[in-house]
N, C-alpha and C. Protein backbone atom coordinates (compact mmCIF):
# COMPACT_ATOMS: atom_id res chain seq x y z
N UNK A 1 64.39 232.88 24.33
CA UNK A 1 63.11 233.58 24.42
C UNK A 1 61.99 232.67 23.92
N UNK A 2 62.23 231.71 23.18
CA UNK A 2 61.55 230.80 22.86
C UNK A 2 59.76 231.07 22.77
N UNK A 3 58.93 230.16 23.57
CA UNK A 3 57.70 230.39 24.08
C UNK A 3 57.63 231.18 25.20
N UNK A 4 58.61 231.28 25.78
CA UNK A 4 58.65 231.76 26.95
C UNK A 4 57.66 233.69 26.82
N UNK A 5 57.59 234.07 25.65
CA UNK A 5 56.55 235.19 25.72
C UNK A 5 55.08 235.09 25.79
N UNK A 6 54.68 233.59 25.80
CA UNK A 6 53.25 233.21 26.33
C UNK A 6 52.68 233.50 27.86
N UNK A 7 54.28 233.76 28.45
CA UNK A 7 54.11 233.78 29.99
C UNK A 7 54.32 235.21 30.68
N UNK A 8 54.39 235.87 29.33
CA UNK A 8 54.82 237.30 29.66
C UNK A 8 53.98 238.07 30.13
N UNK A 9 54.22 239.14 30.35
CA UNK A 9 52.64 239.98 31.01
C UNK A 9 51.99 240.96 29.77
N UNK A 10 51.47 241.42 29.90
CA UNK A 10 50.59 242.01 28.80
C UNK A 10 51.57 243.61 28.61
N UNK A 11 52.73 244.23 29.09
CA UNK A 11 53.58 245.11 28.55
C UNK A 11 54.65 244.98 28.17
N UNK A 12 55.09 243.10 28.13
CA UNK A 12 55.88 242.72 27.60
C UNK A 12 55.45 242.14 25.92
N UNK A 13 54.25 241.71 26.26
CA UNK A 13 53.92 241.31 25.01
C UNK A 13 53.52 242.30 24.06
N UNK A 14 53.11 243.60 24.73
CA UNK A 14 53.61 244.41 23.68
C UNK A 14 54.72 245.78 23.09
N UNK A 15 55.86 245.34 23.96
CA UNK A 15 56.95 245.61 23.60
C UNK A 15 57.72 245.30 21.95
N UNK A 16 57.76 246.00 21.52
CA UNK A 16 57.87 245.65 19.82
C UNK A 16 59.67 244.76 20.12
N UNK A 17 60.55 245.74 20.34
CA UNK A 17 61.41 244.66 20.78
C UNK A 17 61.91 243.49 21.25
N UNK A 18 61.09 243.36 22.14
CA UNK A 18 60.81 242.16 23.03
C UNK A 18 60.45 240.80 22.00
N UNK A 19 58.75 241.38 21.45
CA UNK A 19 58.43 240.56 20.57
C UNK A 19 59.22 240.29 19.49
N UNK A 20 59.90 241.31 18.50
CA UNK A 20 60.50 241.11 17.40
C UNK A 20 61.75 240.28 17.97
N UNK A 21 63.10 239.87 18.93
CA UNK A 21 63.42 239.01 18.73
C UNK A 21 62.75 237.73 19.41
N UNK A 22 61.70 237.57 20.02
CA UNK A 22 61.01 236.54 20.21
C UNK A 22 60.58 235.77 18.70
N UNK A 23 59.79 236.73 17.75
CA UNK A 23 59.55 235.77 16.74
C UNK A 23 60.57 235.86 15.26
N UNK A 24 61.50 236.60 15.69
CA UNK A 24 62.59 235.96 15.17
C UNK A 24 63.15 234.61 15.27
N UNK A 25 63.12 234.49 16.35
CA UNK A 25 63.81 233.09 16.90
C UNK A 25 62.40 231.80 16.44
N UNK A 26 61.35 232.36 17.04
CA UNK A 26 60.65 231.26 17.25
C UNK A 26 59.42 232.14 16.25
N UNK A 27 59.18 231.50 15.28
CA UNK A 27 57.67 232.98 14.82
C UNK A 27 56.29 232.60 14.98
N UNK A 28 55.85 231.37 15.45
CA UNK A 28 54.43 231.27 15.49
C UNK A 28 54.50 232.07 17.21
N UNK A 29 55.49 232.10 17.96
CA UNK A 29 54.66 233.17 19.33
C UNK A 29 54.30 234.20 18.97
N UNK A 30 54.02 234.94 17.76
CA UNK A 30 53.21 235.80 17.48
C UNK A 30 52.27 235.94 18.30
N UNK A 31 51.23 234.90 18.18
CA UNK A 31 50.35 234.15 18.74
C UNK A 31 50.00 235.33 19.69
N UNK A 32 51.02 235.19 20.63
CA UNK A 32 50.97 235.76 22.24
C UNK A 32 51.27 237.15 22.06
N UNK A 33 51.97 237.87 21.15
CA UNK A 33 51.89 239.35 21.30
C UNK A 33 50.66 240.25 21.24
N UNK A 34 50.72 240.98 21.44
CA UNK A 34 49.44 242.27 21.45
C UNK A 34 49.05 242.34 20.22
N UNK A 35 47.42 242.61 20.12
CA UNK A 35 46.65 243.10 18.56
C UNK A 35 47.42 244.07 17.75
N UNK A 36 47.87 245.16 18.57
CA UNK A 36 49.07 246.16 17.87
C UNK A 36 49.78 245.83 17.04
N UNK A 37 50.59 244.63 17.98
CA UNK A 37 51.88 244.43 16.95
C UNK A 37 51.54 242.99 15.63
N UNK A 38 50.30 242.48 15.43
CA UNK A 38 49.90 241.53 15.32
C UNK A 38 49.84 242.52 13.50
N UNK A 39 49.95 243.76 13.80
CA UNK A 39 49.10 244.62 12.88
C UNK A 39 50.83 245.45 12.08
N UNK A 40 52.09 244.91 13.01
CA UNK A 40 53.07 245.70 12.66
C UNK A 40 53.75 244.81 11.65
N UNK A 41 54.31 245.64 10.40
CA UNK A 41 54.88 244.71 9.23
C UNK A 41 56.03 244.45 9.66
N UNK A 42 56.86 244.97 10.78
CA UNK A 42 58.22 244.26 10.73
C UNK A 42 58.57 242.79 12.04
N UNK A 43 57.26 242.95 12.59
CA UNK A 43 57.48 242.07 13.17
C UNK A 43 56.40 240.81 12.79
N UNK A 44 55.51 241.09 11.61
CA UNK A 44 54.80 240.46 11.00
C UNK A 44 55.86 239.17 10.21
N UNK A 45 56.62 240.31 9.88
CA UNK A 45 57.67 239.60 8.58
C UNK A 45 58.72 239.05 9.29
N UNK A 46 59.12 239.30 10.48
CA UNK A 46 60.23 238.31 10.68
C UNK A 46 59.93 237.18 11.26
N UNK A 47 58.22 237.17 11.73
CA UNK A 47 57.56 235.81 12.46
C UNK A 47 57.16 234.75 11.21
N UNK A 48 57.14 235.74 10.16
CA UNK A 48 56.86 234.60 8.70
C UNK A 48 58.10 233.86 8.40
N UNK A 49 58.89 234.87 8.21
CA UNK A 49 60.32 234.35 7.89
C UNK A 49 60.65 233.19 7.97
N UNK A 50 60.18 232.65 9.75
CA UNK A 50 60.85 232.11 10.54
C UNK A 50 60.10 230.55 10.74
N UNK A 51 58.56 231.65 10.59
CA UNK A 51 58.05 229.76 10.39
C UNK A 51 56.28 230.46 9.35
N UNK A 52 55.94 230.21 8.37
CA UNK A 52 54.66 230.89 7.50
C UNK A 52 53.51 230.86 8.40
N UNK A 53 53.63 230.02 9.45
CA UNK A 53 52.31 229.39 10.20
C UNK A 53 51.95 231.12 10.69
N UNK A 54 52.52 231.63 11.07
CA UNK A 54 52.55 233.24 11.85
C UNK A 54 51.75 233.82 11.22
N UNK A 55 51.39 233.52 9.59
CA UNK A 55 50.19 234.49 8.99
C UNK A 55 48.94 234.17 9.57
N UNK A 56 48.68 233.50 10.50
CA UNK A 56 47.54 232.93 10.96
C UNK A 56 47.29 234.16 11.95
N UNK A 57 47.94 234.77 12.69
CA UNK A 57 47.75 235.62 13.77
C UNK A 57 47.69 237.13 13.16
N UNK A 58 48.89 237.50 11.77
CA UNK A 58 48.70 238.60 11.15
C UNK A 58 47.20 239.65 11.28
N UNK A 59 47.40 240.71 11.37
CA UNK A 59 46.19 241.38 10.98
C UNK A 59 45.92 241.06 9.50
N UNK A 60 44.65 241.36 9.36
CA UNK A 60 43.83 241.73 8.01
C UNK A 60 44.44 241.86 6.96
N UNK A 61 45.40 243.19 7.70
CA UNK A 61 45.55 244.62 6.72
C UNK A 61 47.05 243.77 6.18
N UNK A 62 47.75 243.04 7.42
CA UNK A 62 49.00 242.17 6.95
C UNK A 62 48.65 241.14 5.87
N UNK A 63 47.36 240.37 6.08
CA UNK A 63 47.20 239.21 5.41
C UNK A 63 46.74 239.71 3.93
N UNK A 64 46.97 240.97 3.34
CA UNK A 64 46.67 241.40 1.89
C UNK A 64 47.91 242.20 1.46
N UNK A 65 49.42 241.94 2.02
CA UNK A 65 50.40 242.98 2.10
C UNK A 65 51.33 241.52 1.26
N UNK A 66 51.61 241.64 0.17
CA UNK A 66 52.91 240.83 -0.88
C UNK A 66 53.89 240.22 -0.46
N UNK A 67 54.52 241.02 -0.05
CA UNK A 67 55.58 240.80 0.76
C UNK A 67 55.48 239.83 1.56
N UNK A 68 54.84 240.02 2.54
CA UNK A 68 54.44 239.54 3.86
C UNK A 68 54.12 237.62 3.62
N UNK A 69 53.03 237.85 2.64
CA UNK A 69 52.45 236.72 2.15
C UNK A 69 53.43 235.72 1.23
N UNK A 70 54.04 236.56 0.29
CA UNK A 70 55.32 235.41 -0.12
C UNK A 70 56.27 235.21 0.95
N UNK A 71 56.37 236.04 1.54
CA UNK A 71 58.14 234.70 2.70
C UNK A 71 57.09 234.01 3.52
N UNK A 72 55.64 234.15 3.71
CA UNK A 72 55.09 233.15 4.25
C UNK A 72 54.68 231.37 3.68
N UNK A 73 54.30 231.53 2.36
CA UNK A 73 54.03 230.65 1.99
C UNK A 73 55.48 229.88 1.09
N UNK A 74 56.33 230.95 1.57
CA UNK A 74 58.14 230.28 0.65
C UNK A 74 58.22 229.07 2.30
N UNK A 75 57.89 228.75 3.31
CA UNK A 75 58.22 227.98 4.15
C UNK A 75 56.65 227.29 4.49
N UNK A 76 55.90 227.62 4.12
CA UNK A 76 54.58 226.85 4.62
C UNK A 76 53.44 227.41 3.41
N UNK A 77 53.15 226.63 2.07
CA UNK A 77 52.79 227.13 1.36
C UNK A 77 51.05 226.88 1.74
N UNK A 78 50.85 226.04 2.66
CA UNK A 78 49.87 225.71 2.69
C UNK A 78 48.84 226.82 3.57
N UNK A 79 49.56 227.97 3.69
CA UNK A 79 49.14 228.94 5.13
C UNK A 79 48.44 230.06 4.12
N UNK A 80 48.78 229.97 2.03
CA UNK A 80 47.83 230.55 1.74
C UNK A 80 46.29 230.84 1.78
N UNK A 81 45.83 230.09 2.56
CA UNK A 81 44.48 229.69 2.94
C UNK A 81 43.98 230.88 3.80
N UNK A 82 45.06 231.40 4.21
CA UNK A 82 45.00 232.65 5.72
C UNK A 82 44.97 234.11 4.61
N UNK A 83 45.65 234.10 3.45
CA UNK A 83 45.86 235.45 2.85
C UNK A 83 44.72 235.83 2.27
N UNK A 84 44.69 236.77 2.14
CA UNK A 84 43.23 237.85 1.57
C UNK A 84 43.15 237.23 0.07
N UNK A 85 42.00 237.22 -0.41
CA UNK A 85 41.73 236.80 -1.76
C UNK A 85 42.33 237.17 -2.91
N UNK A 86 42.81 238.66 -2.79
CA UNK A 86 43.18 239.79 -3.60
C UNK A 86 44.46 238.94 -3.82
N UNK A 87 45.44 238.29 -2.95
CA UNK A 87 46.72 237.73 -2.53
C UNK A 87 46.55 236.64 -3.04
N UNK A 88 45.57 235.61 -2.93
CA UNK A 88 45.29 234.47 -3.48
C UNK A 88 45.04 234.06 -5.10
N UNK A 89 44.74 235.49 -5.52
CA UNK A 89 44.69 235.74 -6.78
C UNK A 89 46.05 236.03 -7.52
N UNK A 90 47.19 236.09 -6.91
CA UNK A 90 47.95 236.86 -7.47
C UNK A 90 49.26 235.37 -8.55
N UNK A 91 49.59 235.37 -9.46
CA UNK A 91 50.01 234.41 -9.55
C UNK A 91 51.33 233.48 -8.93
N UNK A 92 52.57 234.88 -8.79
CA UNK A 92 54.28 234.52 -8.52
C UNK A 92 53.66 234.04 -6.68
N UNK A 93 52.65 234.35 -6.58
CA UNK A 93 52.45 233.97 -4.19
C UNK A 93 51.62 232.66 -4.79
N UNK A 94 51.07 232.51 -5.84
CA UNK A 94 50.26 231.33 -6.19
C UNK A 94 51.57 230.06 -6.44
N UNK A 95 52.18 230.27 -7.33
CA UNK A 95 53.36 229.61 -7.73
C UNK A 95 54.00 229.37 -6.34
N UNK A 96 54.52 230.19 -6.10
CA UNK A 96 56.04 230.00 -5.01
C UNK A 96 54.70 228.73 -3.70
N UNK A 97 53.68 229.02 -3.20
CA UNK A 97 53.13 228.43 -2.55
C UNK A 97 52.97 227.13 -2.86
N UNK A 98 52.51 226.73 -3.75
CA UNK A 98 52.43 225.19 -4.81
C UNK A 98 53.32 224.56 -4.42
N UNK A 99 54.53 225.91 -5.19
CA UNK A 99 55.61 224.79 -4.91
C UNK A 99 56.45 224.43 -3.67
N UNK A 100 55.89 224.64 -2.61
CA UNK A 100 56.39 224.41 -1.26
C UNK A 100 55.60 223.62 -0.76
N UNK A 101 54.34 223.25 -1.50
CA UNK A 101 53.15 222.76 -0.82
C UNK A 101 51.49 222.09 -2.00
N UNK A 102 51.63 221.62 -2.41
CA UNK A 102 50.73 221.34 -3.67
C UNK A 102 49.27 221.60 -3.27
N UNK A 103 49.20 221.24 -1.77
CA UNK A 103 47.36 221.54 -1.33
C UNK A 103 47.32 223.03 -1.11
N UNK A 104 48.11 223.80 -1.62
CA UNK A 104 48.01 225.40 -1.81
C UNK A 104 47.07 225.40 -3.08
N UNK A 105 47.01 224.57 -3.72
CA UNK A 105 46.34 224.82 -4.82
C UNK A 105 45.13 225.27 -4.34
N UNK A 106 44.35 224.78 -3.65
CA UNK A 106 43.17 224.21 -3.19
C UNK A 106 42.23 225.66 -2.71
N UNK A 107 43.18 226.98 -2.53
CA UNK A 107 43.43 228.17 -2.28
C UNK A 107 43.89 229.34 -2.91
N UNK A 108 43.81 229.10 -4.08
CA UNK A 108 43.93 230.18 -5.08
C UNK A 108 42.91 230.42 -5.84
N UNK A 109 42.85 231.35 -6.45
CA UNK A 109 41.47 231.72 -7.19
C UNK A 109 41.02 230.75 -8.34
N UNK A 110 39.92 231.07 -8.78
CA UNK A 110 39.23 230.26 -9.61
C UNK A 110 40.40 230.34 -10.97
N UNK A 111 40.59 231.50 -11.21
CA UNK A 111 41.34 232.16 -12.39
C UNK A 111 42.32 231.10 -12.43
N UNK A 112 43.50 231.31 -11.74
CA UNK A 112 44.59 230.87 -11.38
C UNK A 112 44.83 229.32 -11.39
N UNK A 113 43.17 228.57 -11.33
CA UNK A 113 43.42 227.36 -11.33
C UNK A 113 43.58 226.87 -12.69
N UNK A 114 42.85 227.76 -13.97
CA UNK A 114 42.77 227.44 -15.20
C UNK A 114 44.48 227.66 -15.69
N UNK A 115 45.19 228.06 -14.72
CA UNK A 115 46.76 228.80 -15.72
C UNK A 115 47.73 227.41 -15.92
N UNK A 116 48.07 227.23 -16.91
CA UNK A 116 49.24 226.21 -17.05
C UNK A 116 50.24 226.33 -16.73
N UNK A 117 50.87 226.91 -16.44
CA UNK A 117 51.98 226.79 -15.52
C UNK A 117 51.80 226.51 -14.04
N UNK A 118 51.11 226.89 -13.58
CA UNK A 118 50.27 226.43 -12.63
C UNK A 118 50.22 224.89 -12.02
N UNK A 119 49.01 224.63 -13.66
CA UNK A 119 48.70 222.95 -13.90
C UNK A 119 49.97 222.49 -13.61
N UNK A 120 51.45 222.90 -14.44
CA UNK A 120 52.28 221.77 -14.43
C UNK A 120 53.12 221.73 -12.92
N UNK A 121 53.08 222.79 -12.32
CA UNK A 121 53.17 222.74 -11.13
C UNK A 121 52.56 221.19 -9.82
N UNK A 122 51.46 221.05 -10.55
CA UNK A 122 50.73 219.97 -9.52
C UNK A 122 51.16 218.36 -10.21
N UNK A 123 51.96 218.83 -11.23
CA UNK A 123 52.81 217.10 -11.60
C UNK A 123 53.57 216.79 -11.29
């Protein structure tokens, strides 16, 4: 199923099935599914899973949801840049991101930059 849902028609792409093992397999074709499902947490979360880049397409309402945002930045920490501020603030999605990715720093709150554990994170 690969990319192959870029070529799909617009009631395939928003077929929740369809899509969910599409970005299972592959998760940035998010991309290509419908605003709907762009907005659904289970197929939000298995396109993160699979590759973090997928928070880029997330809705809003996804890109301020915990969950969602840590298995994203546990494989691409650098995609905190995409999560809601509220998320960016938070410390354990601040941490786990760092440490997959050090220019996550660059994307966390002001707060968060003063925390030492943090600091020793970027040594």
């Amino acid at each position: 199923m690969d990319g192959a849902l870029e070529f799909a028609g617009d009631k395939l792409k928003g077929d929740k099935e369809i899509v969910l093992e599409a970005v299972s397999k592959v998760g940035w074709v998010i991309c290509y599914s419908s605003e709907e499902l762009r907005d659904d947490k289970d197929i939000v979360l298995a396109g993160v899973k699979k590759d973090g880049q997928a928070l880029y397409y997330a809705s809003e309402k996804l890109r301020d949801n915990e969950q969602i945002v840590l298995e994203a930045v546990k494989n691409k920490g650098i995609i905190l840049k995409y999560a809601s501020k509220r998320i960016r603030g938070q410390k354990e999605i601040a941490m786990e991101a760092i440490k997959q990715d050090k220019r996550a720093y660059s994307f966390i709150t002001k707060e968060l930059k003063d925390d030492e554990e943090i600091k020793q994170l970027l040594q």
